[in-house]
PDB file of N, CA and C in Angstrom:
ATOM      1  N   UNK A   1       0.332  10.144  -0.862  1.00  0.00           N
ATOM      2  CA  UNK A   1       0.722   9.797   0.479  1.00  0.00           C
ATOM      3  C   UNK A   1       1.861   8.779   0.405  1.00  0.00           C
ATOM      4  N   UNK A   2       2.881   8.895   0.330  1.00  0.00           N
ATOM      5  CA  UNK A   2       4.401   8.164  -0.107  1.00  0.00           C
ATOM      6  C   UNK A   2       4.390   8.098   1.599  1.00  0.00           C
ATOM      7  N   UNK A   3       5.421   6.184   1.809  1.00  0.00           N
ATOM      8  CA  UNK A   3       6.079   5.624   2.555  1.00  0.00           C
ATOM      9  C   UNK A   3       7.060   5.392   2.785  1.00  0.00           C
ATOM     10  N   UNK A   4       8.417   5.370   2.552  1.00  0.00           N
ATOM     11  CA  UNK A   4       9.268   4.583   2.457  1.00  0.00           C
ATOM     12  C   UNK A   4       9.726   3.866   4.044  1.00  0.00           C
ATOM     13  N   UNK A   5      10.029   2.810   3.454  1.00  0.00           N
ATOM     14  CA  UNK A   5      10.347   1.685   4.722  1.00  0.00           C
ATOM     15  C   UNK A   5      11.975   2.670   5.291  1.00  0.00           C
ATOM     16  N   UNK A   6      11.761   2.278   7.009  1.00  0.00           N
ATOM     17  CA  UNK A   6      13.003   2.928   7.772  1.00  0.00           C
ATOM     18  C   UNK A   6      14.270   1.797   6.838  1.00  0.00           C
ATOM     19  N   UNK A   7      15.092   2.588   6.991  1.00  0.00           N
ATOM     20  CA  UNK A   7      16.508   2.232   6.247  1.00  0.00           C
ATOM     21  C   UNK A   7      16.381   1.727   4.965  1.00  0.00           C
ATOM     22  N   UNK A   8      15.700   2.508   4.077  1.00  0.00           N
ATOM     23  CA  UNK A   8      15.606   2.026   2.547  1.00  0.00           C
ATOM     24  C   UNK A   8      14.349   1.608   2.233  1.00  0.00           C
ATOM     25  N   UNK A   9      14.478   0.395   0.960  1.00  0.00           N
ATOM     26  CA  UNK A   9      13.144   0.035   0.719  1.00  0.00           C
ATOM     27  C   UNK A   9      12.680   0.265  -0.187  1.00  0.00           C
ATOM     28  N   UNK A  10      11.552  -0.386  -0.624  1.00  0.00           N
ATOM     29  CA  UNK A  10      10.440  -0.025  -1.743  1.00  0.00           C
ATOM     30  C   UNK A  10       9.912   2.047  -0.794  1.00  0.00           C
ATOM     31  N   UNK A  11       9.240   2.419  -1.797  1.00  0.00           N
ATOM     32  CA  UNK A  11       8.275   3.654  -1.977  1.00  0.00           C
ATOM     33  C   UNK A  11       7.239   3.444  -1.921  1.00  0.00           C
ATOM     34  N   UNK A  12       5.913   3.726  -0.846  1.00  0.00           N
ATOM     35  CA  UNK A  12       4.692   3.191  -1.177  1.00  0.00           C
ATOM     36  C   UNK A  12       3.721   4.266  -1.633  1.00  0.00           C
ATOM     37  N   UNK A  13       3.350   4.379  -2.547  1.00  0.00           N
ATOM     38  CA  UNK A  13       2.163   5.486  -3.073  1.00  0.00           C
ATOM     39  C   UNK A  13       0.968   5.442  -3.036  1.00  0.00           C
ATOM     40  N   UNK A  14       0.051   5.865  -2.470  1.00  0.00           N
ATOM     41  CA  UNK A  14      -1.214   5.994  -2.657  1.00  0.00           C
ATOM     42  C   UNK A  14      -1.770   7.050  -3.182  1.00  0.00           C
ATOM     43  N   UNK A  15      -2.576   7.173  -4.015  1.00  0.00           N
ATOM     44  CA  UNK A  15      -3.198   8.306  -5.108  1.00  0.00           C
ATOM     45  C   UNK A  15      -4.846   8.047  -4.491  1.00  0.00           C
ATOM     46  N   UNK A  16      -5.303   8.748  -3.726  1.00  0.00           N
ATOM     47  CA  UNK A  16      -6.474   9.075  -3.090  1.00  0.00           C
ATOM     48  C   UNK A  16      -7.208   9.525  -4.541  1.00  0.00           C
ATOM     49  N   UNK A  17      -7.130  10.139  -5.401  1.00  0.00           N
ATOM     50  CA  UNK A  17      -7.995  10.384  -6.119  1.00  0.00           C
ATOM     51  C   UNK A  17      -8.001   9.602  -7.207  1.00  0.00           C
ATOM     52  N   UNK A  18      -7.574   9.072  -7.489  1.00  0.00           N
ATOM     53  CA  UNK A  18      -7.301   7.370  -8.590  1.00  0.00           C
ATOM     54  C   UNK A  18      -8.007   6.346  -7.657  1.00  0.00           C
ATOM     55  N   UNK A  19      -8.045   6.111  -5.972  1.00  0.00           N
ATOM     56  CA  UNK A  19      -8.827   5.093  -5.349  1.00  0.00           C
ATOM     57  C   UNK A  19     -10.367   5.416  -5.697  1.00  0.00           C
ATOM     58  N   UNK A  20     -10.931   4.026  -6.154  1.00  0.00           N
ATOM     59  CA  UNK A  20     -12.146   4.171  -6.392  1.00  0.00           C
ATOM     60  C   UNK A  20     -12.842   2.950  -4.946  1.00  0.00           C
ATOM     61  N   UNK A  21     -12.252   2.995  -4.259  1.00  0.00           N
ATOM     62  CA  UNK A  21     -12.606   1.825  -2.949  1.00  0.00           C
ATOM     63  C   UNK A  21     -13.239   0.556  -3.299  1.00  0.00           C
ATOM     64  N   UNK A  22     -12.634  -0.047  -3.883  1.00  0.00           N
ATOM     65  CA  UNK A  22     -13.149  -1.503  -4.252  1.00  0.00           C
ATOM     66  C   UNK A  22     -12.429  -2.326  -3.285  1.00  0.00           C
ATOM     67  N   UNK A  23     -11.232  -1.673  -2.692  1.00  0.00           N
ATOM     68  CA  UNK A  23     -10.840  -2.374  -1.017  1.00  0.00           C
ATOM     69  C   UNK A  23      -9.962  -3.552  -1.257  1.00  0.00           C
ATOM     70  N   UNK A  24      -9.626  -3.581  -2.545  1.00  0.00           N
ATOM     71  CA  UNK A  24      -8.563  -4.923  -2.886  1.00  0.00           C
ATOM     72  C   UNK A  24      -7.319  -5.148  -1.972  1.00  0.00           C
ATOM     73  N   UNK A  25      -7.216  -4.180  -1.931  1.00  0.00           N
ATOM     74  CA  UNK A  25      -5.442  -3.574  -1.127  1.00  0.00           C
ATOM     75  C   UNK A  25      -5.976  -3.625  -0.103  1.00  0.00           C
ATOM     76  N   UNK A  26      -6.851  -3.652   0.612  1.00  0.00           N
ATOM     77  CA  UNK A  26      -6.971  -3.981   2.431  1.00  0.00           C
ATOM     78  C   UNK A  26      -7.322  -5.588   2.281  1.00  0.00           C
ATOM     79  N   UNK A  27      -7.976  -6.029   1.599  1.00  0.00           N
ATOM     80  CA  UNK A  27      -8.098  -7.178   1.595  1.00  0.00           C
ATOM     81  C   UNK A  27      -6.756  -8.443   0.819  1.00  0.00           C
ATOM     82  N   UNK A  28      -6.306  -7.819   0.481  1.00  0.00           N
ATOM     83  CA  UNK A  28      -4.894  -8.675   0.082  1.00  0.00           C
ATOM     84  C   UNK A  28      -3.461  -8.555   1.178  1.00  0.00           C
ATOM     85  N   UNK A  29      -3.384  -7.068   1.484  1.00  0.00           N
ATOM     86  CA  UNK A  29      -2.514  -6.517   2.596  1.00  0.00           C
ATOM     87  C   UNK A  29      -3.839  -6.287   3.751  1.00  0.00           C
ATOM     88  N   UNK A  30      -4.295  -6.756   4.441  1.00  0.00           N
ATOM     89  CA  UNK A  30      -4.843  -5.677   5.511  1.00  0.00           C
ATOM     90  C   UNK A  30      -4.417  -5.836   6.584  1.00  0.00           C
ATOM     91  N   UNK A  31      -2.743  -5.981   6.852  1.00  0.00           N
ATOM     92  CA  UNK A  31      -1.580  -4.959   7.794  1.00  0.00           C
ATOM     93  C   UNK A  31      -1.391  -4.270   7.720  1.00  0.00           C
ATOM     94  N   UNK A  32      -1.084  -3.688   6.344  1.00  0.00           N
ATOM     95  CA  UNK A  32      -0.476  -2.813   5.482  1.00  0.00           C
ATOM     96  C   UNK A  32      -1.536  -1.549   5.336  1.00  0.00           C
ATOM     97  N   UNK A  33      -2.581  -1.831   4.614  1.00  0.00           N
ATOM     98  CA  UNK A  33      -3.573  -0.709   4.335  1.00  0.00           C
ATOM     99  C   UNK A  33      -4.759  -0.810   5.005  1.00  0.00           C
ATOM    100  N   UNK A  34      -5.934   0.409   5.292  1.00  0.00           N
ATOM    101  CA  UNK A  34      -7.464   0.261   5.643  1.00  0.00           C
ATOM    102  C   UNK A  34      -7.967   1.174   5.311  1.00  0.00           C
ATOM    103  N   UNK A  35      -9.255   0.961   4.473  1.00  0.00           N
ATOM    104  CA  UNK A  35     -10.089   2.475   4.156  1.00  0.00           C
ATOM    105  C   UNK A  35     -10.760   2.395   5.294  1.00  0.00           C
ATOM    106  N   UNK A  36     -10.270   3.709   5.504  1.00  0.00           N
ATOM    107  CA  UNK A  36     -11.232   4.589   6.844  1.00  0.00           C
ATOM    108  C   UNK A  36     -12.425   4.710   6.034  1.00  0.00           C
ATOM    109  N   UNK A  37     -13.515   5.452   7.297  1.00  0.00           N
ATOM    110  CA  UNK A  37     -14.453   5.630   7.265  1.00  0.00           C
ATOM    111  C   UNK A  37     -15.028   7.229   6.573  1.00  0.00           C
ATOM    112  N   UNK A  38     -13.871   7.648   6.209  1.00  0.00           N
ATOM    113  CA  UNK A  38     -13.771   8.721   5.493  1.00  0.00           C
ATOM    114  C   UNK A  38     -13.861   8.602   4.204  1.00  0.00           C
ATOM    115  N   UNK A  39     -13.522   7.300   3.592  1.00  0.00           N
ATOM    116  CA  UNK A  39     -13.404   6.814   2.634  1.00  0.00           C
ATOM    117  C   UNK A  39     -11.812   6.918   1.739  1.00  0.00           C
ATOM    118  N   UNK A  40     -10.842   6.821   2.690  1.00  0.00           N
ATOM    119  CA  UNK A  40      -9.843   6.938   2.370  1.00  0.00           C
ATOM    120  C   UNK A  40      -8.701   6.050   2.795  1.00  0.00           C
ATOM    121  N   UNK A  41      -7.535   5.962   2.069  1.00  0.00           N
ATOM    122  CA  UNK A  41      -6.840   4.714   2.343  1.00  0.00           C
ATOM    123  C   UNK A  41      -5.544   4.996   2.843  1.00  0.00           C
ATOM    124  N   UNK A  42      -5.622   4.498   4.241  1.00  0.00           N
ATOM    125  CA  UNK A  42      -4.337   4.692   4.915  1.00  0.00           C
ATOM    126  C   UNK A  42      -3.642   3.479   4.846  1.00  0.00           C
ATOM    127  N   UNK A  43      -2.145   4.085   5.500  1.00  0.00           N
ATOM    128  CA  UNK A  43      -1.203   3.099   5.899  1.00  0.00           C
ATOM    129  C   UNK A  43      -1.196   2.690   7.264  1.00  0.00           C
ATOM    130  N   UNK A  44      -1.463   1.513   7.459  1.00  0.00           N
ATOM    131  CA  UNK A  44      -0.810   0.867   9.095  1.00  0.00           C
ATOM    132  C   UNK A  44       0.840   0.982   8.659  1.00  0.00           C
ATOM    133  N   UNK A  45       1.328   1.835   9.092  1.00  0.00           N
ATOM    134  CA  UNK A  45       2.961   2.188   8.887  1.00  0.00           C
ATOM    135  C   UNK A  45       3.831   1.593   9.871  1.00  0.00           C
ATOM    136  N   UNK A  46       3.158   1.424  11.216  1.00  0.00           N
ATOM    137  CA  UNK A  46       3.878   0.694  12.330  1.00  0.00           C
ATOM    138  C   UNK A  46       4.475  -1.021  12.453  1.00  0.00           C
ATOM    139  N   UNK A  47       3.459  -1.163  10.966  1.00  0.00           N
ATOM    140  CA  UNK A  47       3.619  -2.739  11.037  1.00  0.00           C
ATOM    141  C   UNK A  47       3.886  -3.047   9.791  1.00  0.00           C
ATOM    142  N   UNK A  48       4.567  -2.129   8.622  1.00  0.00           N
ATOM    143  CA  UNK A  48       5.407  -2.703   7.427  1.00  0.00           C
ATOM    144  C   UNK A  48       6.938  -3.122   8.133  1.00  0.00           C
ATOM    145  N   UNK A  49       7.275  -4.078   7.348  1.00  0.00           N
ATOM    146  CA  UNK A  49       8.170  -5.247   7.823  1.00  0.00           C
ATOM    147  C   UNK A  49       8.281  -5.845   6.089  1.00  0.00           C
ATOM    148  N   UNK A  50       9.298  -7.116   6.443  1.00  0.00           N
ATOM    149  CA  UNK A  50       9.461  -7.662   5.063  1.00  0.00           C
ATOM    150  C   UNK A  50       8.532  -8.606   4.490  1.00  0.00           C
ATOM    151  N   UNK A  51       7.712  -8.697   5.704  1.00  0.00           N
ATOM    152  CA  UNK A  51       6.505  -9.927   5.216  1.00  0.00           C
ATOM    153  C   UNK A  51       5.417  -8.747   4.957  1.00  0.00           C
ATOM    154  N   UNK A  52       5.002  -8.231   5.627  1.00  0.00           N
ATOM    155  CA  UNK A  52       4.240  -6.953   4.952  1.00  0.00           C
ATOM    156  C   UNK A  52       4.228  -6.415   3.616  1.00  0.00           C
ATOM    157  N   UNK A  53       5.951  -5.960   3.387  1.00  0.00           N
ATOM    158  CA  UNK A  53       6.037  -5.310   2.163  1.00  0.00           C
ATOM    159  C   UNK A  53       5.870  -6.174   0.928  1.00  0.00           C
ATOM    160  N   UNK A  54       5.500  -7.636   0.853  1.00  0.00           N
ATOM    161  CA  UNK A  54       5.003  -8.752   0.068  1.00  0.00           C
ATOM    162  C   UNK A  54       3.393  -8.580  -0.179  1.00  0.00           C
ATOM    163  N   UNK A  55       3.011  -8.532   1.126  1.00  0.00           N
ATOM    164  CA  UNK A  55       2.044  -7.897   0.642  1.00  0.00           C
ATOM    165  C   UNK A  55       1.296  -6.866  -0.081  1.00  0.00           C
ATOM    166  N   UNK A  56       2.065  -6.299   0.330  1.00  0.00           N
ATOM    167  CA  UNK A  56       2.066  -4.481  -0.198  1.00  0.00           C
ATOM    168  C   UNK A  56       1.783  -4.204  -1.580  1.00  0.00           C
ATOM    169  N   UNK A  57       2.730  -5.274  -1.797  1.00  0.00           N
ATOM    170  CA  UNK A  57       3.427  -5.511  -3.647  1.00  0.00           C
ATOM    171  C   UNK A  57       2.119  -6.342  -4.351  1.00  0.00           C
ATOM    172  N   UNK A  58       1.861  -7.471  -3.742  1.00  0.00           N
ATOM    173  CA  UNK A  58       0.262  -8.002  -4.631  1.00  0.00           C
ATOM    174  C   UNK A  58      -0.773  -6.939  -4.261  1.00  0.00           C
ATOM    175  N   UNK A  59      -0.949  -6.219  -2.945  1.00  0.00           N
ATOM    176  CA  UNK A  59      -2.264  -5.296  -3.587  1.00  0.00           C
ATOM    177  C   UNK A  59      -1.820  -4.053  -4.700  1.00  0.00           C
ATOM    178  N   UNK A  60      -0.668  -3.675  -4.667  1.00  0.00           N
ATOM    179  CA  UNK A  60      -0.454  -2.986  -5.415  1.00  0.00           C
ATOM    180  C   UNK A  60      -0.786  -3.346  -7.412  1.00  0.00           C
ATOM    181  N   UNK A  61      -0.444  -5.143  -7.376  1.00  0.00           N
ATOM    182  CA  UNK A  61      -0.430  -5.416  -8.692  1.00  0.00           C
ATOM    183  C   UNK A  61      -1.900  -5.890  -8.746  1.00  0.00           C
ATOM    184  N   UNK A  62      -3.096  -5.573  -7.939  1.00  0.00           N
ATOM    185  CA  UNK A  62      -4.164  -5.798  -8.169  1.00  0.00           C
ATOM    186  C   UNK A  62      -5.176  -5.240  -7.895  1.00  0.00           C
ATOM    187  N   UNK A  63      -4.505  -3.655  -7.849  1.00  0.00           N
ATOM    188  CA  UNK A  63      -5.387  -2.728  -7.789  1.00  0.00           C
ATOM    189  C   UNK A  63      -5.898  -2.323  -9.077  1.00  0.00           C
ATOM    190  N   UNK A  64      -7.596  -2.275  -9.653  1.00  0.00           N
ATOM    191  CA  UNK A  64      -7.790  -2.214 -10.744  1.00  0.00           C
ATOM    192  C   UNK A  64      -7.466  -0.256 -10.749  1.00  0.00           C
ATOM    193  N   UNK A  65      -7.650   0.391 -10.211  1.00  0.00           N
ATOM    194  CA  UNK A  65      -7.228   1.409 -10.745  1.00  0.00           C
ATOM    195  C   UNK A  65      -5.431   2.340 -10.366  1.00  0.00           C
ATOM    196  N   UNK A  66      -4.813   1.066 -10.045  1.00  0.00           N
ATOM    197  CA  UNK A  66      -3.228   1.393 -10.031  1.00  0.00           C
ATOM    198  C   UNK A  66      -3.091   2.736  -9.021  1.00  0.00           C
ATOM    199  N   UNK A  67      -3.897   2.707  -8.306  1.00  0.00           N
ATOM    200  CA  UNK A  67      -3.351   3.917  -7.218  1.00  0.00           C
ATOM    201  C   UNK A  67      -2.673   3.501  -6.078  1.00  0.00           C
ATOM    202  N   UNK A  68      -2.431   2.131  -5.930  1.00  0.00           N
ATOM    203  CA  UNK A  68      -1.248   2.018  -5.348  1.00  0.00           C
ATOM    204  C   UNK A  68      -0.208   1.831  -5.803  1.00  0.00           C
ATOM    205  N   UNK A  69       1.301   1.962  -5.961  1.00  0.00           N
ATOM    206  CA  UNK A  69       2.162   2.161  -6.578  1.00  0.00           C
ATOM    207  C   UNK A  69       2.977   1.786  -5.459  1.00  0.00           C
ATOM    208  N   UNK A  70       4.312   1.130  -5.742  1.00  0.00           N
ATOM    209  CA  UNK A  70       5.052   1.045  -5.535  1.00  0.00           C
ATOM    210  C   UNK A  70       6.498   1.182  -5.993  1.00  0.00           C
ATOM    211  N   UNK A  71       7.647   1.961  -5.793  1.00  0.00           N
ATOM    212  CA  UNK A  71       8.785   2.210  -6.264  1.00  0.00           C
ATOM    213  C   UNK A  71      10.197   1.893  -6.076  1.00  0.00           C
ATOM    214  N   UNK A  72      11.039   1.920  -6.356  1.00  0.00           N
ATOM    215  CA  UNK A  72      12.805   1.626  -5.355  1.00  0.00           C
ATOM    216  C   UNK A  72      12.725  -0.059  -5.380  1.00  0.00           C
ATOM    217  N   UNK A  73      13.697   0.008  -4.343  1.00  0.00           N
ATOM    218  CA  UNK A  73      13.596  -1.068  -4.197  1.00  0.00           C
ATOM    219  C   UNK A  73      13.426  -2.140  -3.549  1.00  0.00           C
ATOM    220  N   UNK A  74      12.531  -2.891  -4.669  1.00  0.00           N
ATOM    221  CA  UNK A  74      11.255  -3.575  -4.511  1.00  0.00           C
ATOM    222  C   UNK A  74      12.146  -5.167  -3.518  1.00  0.00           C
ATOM    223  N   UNK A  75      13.559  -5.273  -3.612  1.00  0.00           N
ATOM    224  CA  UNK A  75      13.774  -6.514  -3.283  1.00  0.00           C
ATOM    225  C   UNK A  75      14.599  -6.829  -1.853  1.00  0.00           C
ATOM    226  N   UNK A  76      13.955  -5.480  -1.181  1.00  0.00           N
ATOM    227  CA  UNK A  76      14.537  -5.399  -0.043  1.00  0.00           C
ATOM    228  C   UNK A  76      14.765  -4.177   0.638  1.00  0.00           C
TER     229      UNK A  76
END
């Protein structure tokens, strides 16, 4: 499920089958991401911004099973 921010940007990846829901990434970003009740992890897409996409970036580097990903670029 790839993001990219309007006019450029980082790439945001989520790998639904690499999420094992330990919920790090809603709880580090939770603007950014929420596991539904489906057990799956969406994007709040309406509300990435540049303070968001900071976030984005620590749940990404503290997801123990790396299914969030992020790509491009990361510095704006």
């Amino acid at each position: 499920m790839p993001f990219r921010l309007p006019g450029g940007g980082p790439r945001i990846s989520v790998d639904n089958d690499r999420c094992e829901l330990y919920g790090i990434c809603a709880m580090e970003a939770p603007d950014v991401f929420d596991l539904g009740q489906d057990g799956r992890l969406r994007f709040h897409t309406r509300l990435l911004d540049e303070t968001t996409i900071e976030q984005a970036k620590m749940a990404a580097r503290c997801c123990p099973m790396q299914a969030v990903v992020m790509r491009g670029d990361l510095d704006g």
